[in-house]
Each structure stands twice: as C-alpha cells, then as structure tokens.
C-alpha atoms as a PDB file:
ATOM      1  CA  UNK A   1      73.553 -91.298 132.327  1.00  0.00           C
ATOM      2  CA  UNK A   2      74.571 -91.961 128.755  1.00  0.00           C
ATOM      3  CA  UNK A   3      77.115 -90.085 126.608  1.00  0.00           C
ATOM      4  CA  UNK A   4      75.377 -88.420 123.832  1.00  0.00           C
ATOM      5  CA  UNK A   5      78.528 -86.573 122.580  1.00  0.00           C
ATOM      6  CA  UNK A   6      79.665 -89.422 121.029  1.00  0.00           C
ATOM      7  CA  UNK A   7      76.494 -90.408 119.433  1.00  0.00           C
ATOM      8  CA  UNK A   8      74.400 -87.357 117.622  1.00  0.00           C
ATOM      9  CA  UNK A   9      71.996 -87.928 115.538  1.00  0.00           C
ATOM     10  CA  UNK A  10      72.683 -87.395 111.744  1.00  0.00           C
ATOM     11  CA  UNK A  11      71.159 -83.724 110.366  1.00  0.00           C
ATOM     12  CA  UNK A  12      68.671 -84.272 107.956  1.00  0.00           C
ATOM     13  CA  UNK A  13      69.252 -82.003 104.637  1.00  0.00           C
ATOM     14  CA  UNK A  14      66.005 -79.872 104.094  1.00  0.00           C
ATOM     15  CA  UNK A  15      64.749 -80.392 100.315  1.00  0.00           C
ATOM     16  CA  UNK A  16      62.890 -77.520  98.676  1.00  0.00           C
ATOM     17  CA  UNK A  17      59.165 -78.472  97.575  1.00  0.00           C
ATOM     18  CA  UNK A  18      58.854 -79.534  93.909  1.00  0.00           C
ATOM     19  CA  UNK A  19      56.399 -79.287  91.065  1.00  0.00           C
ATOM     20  CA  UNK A  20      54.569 -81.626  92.582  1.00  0.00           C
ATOM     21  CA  UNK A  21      54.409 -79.828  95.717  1.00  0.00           C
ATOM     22  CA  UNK A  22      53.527 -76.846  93.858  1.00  0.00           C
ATOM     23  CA  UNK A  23      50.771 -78.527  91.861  1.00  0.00           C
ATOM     24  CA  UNK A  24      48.852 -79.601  94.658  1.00  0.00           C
ATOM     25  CA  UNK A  25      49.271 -76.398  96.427  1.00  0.00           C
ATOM     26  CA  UNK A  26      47.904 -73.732  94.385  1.00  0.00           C
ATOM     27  CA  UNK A  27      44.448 -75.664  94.142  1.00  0.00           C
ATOM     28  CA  UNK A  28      44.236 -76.071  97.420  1.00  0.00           C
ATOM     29  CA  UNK A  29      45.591 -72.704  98.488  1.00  0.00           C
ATOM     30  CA  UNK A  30      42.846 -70.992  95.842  1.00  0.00           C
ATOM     31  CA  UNK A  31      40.035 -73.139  97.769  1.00  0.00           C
ATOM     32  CA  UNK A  32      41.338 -71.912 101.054  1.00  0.00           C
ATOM     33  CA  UNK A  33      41.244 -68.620 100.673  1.00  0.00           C
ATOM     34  CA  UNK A  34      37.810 -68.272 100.429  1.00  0.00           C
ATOM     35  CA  UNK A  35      36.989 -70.526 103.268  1.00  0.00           C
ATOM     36  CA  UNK A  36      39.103 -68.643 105.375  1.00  0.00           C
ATOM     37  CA  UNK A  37      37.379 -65.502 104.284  1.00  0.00           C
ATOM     38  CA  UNK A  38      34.565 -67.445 105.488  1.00  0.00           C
ATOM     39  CA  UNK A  39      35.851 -68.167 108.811  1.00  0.00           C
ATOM     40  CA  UNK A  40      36.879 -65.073 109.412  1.00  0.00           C
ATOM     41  CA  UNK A  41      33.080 -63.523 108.663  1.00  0.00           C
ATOM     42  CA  UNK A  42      31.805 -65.980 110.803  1.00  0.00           C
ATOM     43  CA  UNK A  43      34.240 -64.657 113.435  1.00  0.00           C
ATOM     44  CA  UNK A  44      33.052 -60.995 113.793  1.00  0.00           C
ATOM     45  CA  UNK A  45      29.789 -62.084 113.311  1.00  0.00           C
ATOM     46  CA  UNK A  46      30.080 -64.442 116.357  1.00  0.00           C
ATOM     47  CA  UNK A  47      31.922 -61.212 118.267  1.00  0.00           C
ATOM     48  CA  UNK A  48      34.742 -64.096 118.728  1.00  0.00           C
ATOM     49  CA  UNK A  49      37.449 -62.391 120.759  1.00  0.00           C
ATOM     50  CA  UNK A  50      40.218 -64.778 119.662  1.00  0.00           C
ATOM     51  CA  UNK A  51      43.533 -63.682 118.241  1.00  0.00           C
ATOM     52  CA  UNK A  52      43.120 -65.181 115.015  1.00  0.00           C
ATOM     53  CA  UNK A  53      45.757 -64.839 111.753  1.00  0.00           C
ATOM     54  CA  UNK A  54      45.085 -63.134 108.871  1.00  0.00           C
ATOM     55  CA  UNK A  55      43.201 -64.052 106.021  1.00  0.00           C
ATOM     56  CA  UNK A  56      45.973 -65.146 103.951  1.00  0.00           C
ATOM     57  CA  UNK A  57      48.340 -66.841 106.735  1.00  0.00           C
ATOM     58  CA  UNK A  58      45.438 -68.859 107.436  1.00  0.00           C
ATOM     59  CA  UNK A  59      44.627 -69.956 103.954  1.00  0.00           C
ATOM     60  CA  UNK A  60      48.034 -70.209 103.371  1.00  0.00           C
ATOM     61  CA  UNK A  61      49.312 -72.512 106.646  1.00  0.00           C
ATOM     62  CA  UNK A  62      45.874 -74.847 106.044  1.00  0.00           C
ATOM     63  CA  UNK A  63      46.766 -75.262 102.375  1.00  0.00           C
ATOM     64  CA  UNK A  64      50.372 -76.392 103.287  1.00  0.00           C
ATOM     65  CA  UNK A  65      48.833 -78.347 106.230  1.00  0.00           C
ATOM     66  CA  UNK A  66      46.770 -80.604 103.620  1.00  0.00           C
ATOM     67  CA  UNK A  67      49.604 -80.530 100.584  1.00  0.00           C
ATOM     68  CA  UNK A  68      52.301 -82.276 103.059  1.00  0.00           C
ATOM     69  CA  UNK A  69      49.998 -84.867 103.845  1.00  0.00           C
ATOM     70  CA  UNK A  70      48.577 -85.331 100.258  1.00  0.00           C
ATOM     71  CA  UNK A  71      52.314 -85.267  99.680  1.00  0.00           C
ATOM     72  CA  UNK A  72      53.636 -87.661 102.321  1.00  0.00           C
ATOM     73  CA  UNK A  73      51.683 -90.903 101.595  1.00  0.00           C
END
C-alpha cells in the first residue's frame, strides 16, 4: 500500500467563465430554451412519467453542456 500523505495532488484554482464563455452561451442558451419547451410538450403529450427538470434548468445545463465543449477545443 502506498503513502498518499506525502504525495497529494496539486488543487486546481477554479477560473470564472469569460466573455468568451459568455458569448457563446447566450446564443445557445436562447436556442435551448425553446427546444426544451419542446421536449417538455412532447413529454405530457407522451404521458412520460419521468422526473424531468424544469424548463429552464434544462435549457440552461444543455446550453452549458455544449459552451464547455465549444469552449474546450
């Protein structure tokens, strides 16, 4: 068994999202809102018994899902 006392890994500082960020995510978040209005319709009209999020936590976790990996290349 190894001592990992001795050797922790380093903490990585968290940076706060830019204008770039920013600039990418308001498009996309606009263009997700609707489509998760969609999703949801589709949902009660399917009788779909799933706990799904809101509206607006869905738009809004897709739309940072696609920014960080728009951002991240």
């Amino acid at each position: 068994m190894s001592d990992m006392t001795s050797n922790t890994p380093i903490a990585r500082s968290r940076k706060e999202p830019g204008l770039e960020y920013w600039a990418y995510f308001v498009p996309i978040f606009a263009v997700s809102v609707p489509l998760a209005v969609l999703r949801a319709g589709m949902a009660v009209v399917q009788s779909d018994a799933a706990h799904r999020p809101g509206i607006i936590a869905d738009a809004w976790s897709r739309a940072s899902d696609v920014t960080t990996t728009i951002c991240s290349v």
